[in-house]
PDB file of N, CA and C in Angstrom:
ATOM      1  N   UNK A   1      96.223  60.993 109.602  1.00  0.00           N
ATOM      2  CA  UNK A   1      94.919  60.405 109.847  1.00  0.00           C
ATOM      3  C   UNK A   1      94.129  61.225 110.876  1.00  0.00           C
ATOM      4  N   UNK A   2      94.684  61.561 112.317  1.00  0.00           N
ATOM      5  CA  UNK A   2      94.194  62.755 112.798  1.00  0.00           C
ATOM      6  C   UNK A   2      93.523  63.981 112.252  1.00  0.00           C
ATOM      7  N   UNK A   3      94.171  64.548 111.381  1.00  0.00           N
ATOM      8  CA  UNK A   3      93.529  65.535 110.413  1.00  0.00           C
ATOM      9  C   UNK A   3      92.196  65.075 110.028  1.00  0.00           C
ATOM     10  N   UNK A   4      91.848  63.559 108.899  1.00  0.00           N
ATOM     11  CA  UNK A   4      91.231  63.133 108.431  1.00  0.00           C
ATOM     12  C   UNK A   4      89.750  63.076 109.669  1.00  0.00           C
ATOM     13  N   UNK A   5      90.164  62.429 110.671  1.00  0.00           N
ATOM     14  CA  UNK A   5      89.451  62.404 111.996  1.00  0.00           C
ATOM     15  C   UNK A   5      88.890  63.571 112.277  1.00  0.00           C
ATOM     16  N   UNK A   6      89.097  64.333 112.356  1.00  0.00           N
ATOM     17  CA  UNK A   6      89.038  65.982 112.997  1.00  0.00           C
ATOM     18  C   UNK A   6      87.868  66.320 111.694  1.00  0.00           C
ATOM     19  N   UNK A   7      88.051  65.922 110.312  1.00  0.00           N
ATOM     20  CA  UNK A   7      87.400  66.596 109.183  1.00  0.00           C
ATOM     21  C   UNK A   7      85.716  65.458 109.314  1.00  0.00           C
ATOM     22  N   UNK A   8      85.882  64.916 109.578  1.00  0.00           N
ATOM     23  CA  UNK A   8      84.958  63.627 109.240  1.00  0.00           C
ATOM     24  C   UNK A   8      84.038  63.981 110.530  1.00  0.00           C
ATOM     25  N   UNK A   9      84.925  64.147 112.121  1.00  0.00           N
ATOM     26  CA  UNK A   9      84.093  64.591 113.056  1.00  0.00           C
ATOM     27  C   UNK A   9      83.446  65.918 113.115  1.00  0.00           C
ATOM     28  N   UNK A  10      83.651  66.690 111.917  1.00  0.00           N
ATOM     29  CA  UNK A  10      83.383  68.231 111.930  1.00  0.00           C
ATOM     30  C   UNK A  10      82.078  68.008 111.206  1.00  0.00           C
ATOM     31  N   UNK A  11      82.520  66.998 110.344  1.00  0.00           N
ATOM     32  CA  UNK A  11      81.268  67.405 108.894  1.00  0.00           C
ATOM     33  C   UNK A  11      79.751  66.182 109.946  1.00  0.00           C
ATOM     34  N   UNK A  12      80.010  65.696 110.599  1.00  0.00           N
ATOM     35  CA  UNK A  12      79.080  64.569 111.425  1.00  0.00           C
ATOM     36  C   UNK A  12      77.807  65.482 111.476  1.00  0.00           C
ATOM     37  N   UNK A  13      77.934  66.515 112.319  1.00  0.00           N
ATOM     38  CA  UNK A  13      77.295  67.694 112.727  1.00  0.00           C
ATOM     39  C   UNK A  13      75.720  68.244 111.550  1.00  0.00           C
ATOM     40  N   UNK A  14      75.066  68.340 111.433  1.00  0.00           N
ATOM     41  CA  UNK A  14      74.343  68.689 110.333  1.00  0.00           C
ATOM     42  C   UNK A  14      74.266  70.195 110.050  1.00  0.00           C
ATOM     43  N   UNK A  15      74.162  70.984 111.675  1.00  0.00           N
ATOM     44  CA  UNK A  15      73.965  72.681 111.519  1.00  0.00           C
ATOM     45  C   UNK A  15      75.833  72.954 110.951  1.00  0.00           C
ATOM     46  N   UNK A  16      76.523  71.832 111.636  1.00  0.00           N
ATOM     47  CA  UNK A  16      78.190  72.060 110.478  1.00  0.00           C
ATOM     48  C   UNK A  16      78.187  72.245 108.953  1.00  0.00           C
ATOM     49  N   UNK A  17      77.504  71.179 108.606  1.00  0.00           N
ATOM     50  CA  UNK A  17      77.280  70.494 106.849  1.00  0.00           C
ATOM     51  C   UNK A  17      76.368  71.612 106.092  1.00  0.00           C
ATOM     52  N   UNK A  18      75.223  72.430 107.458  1.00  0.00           N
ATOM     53  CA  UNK A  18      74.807  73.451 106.618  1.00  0.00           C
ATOM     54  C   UNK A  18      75.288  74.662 106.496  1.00  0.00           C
ATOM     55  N   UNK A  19      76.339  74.468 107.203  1.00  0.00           N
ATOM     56  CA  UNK A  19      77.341  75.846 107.078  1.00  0.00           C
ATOM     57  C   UNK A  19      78.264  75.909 106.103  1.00  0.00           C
ATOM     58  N   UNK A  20      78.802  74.709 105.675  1.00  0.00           N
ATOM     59  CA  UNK A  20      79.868  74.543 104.691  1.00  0.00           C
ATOM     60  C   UNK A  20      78.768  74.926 103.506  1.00  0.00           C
ATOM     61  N   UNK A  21      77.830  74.083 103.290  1.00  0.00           N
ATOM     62  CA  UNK A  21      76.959  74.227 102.214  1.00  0.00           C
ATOM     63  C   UNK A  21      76.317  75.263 102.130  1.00  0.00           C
ATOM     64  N   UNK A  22      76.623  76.684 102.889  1.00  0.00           N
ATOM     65  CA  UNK A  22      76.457  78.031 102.755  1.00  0.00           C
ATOM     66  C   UNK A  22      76.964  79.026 102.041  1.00  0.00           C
ATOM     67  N   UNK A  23      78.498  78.553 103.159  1.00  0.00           N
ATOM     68  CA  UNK A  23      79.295  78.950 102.438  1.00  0.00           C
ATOM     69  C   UNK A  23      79.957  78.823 101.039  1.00  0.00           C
ATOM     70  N   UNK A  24      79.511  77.502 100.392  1.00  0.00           N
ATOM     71  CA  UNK A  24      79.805  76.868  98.978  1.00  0.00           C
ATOM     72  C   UNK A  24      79.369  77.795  98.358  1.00  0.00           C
ATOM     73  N   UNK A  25      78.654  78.669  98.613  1.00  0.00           N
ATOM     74  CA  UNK A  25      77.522  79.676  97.567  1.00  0.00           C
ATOM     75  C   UNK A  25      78.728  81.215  97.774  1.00  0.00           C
ATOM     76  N   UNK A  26      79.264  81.620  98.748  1.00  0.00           N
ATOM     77  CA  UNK A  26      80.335  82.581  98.794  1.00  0.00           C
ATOM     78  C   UNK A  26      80.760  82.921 100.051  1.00  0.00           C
ATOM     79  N   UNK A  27      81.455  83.451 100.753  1.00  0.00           N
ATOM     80  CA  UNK A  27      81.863  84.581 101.772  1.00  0.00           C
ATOM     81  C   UNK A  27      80.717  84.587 102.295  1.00  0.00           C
ATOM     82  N   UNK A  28      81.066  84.757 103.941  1.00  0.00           N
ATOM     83  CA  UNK A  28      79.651  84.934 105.005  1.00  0.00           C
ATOM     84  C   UNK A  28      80.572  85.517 106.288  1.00  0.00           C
ATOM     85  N   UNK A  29      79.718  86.487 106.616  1.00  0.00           N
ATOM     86  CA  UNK A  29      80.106  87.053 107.880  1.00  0.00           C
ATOM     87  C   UNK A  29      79.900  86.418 109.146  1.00  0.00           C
ATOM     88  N   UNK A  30      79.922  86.121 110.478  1.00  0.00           N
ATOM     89  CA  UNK A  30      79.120  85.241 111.578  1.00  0.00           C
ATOM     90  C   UNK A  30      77.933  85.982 111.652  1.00  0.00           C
ATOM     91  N   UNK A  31      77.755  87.264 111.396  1.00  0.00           N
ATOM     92  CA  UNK A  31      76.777  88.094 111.644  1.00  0.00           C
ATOM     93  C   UNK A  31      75.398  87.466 110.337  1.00  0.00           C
ATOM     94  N   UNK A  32      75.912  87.212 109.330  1.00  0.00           N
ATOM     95  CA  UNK A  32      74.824  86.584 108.059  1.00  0.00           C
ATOM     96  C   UNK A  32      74.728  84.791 109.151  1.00  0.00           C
ATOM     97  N   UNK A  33      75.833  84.504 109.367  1.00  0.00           N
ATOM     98  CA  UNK A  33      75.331  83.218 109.431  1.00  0.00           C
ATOM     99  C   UNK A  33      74.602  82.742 110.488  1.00  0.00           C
ATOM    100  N   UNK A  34      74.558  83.846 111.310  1.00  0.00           N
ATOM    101  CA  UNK A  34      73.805  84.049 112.571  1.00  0.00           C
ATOM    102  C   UNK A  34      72.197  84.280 112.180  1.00  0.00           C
ATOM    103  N   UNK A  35      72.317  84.986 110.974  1.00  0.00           N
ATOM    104  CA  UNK A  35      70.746  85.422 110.390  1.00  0.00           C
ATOM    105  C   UNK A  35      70.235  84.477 109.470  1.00  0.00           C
ATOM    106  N   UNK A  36      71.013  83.733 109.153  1.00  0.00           N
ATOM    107  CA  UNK A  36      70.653  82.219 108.520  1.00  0.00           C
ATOM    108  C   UNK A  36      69.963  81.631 109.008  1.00  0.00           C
ATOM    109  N   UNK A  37      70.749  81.124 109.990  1.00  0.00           N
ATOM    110  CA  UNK A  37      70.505  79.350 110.592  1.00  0.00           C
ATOM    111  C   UNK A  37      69.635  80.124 111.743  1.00  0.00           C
ATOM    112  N   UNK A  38      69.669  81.379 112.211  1.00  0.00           N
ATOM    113  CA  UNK A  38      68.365  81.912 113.818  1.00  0.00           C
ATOM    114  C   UNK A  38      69.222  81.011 114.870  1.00  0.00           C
ATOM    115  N   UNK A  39      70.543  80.921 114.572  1.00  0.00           N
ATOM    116  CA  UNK A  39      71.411  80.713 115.843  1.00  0.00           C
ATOM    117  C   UNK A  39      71.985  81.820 116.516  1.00  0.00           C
ATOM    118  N   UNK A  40      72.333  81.569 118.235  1.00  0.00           N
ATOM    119  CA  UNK A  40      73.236  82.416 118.499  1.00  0.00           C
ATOM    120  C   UNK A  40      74.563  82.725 118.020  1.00  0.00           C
ATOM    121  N   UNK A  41      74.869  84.093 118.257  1.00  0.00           N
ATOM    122  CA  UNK A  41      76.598  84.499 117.556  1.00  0.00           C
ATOM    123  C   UNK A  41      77.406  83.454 118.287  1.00  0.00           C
ATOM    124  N   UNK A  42      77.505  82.860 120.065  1.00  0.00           N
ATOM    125  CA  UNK A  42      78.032  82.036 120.043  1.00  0.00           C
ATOM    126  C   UNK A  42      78.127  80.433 119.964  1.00  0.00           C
ATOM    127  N   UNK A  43      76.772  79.963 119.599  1.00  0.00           N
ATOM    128  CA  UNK A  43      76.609  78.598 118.782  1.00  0.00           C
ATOM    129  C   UNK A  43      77.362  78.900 117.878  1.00  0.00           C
ATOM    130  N   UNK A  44      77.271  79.615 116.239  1.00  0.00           N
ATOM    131  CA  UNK A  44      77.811  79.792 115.179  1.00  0.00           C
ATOM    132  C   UNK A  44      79.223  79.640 115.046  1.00  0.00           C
ATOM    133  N   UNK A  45      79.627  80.810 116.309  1.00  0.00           N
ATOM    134  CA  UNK A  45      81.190  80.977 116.350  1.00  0.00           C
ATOM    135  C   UNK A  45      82.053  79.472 116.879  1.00  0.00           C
ATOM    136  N   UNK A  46      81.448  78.942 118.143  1.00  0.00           N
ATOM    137  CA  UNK A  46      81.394  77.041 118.294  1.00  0.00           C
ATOM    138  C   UNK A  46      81.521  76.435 117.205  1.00  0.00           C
ATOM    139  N   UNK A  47      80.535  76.413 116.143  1.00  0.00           N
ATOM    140  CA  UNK A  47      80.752  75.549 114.959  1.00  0.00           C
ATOM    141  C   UNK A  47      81.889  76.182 114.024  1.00  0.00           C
ATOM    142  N   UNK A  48      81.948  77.236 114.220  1.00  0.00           N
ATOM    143  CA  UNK A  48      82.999  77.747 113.306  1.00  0.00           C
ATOM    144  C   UNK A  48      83.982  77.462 113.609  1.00  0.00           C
ATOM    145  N   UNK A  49      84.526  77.442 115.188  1.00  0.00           N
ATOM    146  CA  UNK A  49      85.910  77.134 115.422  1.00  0.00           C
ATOM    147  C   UNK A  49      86.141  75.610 115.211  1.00  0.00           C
ATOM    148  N   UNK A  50      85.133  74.575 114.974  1.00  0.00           N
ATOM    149  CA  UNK A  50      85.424  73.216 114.902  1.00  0.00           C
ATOM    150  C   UNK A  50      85.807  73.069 113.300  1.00  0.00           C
ATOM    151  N   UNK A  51      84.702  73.868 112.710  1.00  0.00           N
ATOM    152  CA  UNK A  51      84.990  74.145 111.140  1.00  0.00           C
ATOM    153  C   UNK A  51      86.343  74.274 110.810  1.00  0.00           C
ATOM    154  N   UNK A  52      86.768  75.242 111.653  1.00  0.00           N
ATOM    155  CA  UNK A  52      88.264  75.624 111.024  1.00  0.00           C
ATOM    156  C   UNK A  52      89.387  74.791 111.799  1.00  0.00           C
ATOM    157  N   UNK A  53      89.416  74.408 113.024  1.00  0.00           N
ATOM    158  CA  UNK A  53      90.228  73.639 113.167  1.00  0.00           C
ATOM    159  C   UNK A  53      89.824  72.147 112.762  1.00  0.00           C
ATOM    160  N   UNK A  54      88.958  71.699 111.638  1.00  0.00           N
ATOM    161  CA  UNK A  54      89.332  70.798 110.729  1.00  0.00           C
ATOM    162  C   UNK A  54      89.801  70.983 109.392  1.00  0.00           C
ATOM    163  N   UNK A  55      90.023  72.473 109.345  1.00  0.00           N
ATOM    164  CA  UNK A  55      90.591  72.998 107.959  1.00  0.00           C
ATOM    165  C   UNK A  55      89.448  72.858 106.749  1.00  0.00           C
ATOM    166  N   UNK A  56      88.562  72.934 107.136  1.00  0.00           N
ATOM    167  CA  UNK A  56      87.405  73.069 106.261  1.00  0.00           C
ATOM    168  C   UNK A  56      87.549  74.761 105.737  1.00  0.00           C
ATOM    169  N   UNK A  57      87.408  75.333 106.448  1.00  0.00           N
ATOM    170  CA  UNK A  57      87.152  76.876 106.296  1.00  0.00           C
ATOM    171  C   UNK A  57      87.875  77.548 106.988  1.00  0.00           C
ATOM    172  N   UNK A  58      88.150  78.890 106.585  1.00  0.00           N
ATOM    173  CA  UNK A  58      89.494  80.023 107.136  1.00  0.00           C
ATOM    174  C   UNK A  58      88.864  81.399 107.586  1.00  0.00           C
ATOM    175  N   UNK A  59      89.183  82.302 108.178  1.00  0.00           N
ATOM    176  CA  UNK A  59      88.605  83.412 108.897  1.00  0.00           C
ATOM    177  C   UNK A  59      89.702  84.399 108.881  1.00  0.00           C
ATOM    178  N   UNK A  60      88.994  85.550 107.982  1.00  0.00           N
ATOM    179  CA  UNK A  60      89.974  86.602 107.963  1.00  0.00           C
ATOM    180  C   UNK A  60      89.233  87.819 109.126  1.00  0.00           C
ATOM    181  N   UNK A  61      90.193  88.983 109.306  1.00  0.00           N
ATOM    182  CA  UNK A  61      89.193  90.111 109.679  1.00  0.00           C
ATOM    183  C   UNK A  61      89.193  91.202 108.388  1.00  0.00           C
ATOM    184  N   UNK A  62      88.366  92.075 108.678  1.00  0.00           N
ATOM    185  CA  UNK A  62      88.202  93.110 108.180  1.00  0.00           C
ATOM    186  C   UNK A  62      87.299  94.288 108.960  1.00  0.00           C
ATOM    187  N   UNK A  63      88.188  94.855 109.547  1.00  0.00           N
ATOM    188  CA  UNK A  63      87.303  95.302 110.487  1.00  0.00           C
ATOM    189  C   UNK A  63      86.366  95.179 111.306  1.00  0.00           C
ATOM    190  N   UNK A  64      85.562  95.270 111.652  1.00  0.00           N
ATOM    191  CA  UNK A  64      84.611  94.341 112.715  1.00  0.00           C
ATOM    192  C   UNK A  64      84.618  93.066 112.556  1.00  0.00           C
ATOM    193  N   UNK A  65      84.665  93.009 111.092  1.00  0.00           N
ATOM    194  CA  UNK A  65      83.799  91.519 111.087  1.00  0.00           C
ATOM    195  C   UNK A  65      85.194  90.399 111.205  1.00  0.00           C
ATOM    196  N   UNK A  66      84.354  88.860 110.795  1.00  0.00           N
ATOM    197  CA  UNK A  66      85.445  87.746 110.589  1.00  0.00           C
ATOM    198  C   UNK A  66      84.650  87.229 109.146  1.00  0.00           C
ATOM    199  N   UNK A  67      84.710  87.469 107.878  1.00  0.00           N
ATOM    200  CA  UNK A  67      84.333  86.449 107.073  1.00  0.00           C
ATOM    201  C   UNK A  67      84.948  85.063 106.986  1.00  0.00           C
ATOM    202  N   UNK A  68      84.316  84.517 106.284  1.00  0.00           N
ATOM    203  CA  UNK A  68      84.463  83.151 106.639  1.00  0.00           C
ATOM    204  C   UNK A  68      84.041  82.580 105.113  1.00  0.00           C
ATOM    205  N   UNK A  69      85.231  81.673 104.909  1.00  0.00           N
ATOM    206  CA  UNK A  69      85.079  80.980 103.347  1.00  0.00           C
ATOM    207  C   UNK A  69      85.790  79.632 102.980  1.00  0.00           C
ATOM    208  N   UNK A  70      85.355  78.821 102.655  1.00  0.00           N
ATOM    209  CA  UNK A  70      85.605  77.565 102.515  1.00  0.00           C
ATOM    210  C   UNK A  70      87.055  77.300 102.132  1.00  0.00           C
ATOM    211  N   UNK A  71      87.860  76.080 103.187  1.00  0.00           N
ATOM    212  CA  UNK A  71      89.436  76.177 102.459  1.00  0.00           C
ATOM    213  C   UNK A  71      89.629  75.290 101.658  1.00  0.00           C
ATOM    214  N   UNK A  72      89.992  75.599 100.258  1.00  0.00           N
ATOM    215  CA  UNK A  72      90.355  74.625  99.227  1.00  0.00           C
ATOM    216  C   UNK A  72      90.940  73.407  99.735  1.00  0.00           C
ATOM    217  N   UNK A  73      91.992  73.616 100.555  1.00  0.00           N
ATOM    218  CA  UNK A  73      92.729  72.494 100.633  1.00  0.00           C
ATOM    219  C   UNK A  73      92.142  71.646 101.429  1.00  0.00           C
ATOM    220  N   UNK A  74      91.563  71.631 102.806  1.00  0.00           N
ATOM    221  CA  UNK A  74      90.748  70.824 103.448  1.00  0.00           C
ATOM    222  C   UNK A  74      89.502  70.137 103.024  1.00  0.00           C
ATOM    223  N   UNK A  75      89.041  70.857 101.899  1.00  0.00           N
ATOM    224  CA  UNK A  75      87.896  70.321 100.709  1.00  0.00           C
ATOM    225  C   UNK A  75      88.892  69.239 100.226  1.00  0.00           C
ATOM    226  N   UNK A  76      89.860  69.542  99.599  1.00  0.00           N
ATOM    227  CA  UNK A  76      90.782  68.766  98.412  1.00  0.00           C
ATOM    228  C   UNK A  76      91.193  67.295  99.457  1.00  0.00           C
ATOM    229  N   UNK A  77      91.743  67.310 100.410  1.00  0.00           N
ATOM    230  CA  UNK A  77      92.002  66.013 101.595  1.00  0.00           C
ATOM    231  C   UNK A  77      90.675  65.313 101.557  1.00  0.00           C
ATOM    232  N   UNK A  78      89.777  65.530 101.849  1.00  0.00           N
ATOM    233  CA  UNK A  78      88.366  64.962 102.170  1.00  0.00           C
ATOM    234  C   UNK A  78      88.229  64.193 100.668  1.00  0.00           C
ATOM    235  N   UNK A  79      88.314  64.940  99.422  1.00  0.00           N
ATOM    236  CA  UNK A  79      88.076  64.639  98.189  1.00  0.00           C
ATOM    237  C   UNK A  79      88.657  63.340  97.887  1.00  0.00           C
ATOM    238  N   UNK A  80      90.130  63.569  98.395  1.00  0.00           N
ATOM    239  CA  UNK A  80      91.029  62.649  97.427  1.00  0.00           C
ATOM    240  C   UNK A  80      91.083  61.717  98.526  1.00  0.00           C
ATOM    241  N   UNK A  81      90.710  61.027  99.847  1.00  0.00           N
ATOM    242  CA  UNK A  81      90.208  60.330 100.036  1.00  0.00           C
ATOM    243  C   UNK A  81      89.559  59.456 100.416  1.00  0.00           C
ATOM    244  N   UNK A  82      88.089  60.275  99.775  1.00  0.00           N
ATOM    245  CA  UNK A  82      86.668  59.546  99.559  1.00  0.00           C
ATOM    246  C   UNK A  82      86.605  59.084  98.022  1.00  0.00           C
ATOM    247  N   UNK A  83      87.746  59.886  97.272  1.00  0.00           N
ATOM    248  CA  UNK A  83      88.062  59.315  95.936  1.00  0.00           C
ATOM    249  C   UNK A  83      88.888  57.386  95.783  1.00  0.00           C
ATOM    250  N   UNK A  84      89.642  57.310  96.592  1.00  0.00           N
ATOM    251  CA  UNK A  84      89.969  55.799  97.198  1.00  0.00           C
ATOM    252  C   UNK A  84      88.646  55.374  97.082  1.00  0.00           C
ATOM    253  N   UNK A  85      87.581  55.783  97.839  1.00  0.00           N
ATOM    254  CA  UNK A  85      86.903  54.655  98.066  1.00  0.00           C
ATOM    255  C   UNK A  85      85.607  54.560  96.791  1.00  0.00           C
ATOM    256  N   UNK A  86      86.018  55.641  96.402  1.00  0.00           N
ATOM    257  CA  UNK A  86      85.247  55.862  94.994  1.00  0.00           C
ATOM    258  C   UNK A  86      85.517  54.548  94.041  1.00  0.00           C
ATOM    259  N   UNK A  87      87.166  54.577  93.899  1.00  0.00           N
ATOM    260  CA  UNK A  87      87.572  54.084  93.026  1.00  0.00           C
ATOM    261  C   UNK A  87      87.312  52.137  93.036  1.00  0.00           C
ATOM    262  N   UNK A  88      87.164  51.958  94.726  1.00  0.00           N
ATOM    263  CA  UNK A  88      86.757  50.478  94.946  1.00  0.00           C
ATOM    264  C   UNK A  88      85.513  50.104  94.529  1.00  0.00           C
ATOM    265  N   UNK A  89      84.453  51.215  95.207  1.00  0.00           N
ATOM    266  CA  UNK A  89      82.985  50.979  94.829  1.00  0.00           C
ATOM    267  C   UNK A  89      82.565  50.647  93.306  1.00  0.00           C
ATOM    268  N   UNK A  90      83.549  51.280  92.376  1.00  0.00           N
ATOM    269  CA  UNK A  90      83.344  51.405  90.991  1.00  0.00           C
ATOM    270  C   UNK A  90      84.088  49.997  90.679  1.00  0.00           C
ATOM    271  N   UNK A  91      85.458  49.490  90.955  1.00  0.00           N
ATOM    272  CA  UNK A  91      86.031  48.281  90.786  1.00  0.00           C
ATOM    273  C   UNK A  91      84.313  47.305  90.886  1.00  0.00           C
ATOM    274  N   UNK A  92      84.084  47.581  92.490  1.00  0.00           N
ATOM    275  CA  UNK A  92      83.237  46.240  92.126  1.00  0.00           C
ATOM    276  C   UNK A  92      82.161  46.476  92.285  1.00  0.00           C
ATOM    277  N   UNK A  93      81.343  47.357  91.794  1.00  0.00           N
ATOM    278  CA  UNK A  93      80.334  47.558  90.833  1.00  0.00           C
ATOM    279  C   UNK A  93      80.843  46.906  89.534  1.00  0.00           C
ATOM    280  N   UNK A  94      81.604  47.371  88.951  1.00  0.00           N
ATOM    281  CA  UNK A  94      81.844  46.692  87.975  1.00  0.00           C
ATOM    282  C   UNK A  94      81.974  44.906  87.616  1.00  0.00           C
ATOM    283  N   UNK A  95      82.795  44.709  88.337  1.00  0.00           N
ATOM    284  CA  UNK A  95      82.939  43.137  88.730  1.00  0.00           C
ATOM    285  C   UNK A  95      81.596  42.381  89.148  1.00  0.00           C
ATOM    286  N   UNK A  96      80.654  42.964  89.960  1.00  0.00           N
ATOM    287  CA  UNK A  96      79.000  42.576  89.787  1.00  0.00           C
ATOM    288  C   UNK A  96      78.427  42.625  88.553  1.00  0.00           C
ATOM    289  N   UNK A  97      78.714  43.553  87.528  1.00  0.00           N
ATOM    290  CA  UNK A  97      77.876  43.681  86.575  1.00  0.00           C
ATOM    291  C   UNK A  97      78.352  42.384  85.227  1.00  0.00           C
ATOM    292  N   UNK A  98      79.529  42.699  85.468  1.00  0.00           N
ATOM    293  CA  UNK A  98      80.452  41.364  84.662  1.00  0.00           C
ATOM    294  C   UNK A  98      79.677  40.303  85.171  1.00  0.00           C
ATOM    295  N   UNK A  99      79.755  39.773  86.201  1.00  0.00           N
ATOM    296  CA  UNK A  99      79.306  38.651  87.056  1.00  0.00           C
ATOM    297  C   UNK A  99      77.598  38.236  86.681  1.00  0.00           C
ATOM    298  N   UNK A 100      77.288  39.317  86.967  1.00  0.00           N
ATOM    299  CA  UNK A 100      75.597  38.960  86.504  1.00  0.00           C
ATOM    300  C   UNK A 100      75.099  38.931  85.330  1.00  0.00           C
ATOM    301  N   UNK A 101      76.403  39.515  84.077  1.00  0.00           N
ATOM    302  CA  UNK A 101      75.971  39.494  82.448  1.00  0.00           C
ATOM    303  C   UNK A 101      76.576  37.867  82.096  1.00  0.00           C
ATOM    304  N   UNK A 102      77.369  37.242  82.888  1.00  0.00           N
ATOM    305  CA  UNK A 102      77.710  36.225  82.179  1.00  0.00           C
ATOM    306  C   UNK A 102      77.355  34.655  83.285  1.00  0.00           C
ATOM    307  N   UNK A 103      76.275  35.316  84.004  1.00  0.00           N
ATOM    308  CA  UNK A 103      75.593  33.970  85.063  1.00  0.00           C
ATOM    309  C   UNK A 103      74.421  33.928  83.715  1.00  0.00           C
ATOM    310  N   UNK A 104      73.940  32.943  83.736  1.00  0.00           N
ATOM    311  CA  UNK A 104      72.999  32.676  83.033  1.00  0.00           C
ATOM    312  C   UNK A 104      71.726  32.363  83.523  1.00  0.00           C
ATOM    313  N   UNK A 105      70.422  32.947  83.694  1.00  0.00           N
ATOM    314  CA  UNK A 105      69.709  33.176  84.325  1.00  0.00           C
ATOM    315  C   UNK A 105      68.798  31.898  85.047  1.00  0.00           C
ATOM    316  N   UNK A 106      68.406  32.014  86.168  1.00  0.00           N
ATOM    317  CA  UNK A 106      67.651  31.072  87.270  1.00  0.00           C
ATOM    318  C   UNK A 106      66.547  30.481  86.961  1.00  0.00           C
ATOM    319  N   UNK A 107      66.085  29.541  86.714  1.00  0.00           N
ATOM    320  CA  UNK A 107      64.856  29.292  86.067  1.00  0.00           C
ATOM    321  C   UNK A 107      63.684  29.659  86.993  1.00  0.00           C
ATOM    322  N   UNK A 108      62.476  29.758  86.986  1.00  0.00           N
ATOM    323  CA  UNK A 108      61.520  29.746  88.291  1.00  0.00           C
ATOM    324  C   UNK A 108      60.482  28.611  88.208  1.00  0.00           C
ATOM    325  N   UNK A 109      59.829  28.451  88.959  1.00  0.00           N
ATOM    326  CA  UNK A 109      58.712  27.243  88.671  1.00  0.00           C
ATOM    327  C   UNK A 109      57.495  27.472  87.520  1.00  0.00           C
ATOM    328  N   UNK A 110      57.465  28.432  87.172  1.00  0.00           N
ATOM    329  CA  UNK A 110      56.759  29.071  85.788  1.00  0.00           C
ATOM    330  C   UNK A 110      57.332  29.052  84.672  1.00  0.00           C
ATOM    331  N   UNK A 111      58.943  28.773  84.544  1.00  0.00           N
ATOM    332  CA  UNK A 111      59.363  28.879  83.367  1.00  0.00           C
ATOM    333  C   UNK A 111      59.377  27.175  83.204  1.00  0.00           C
ATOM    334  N   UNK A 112      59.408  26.410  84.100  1.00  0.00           N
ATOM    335  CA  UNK A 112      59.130  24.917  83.603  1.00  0.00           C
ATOM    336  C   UNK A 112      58.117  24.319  83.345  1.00  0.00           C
ATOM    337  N   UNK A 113      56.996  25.338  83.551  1.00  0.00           N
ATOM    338  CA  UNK A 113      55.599  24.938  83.115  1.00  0.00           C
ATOM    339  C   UNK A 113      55.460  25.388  81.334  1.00  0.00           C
ATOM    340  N   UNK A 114      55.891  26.099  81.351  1.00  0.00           N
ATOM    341  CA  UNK A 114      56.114  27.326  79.927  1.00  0.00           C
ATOM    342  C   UNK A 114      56.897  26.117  78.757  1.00  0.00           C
ATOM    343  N   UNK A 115      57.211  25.160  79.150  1.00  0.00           N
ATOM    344  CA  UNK A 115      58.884  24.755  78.249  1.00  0.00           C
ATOM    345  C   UNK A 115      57.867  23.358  78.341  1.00  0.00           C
ATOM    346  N   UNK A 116      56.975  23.098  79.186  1.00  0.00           N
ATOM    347  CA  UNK A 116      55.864  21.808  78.875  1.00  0.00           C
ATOM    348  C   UNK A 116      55.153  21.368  78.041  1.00  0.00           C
TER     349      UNK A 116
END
């Protein structure tokens, strides 16, 4: 659940949420994502290290740089479950819709004038 905590407090963030949703598009250097968002290298690198120690995203080197790319598996935790709560919302959505196809409808003070 810690993990879960750590992912939920990462994504809170909005300049976070627009980093993931950057990176969704491919690979980014701090140096691009610095030229993105018109943040400093160390704001960026701040959000990055919260990024990754919620396992959202991973950081390799390659010579100078650190790219930076979204981690499947910390996507996949978040997924499977907000998928739980997917699966309730849809239970009773459903169970409302049952419910309101077989109530039989409210009369109003116009429909007893109508039936006069």
């Amino acid at each position: 659940m810690e993990h879960l905590n750590r992912t939920l407090s990462a994504l809170a963030d909005p300049t976070r949420r627009a980093i993931v949703a950057r990176l969704a598009e491919g690979e980014a250097t701090v140096s691009q994502l610095v030229d993105r968002f018109a943040l400093t290298q160390p704001t960026i690198s701040s959000h990055l290290k919260v990024l990754e120690a919620a396992g959202l995203i991973s950081r390799s080197r390659v010579g100078q740089t650190r790219p930076c790319r979204l981690d499947p598996a910390g996507l996949k935790m978040l997924a499977d479950w907000l998928a739980d709560y997917e699966r309730f919302w849809t239970d009773t959505l459903d169970r409302f819709v049952e419910q309101a196809e077989g109530a039989s409808p409210t009369p109003t003070a116009g429909d007893a004038d109508e039936d006069a």
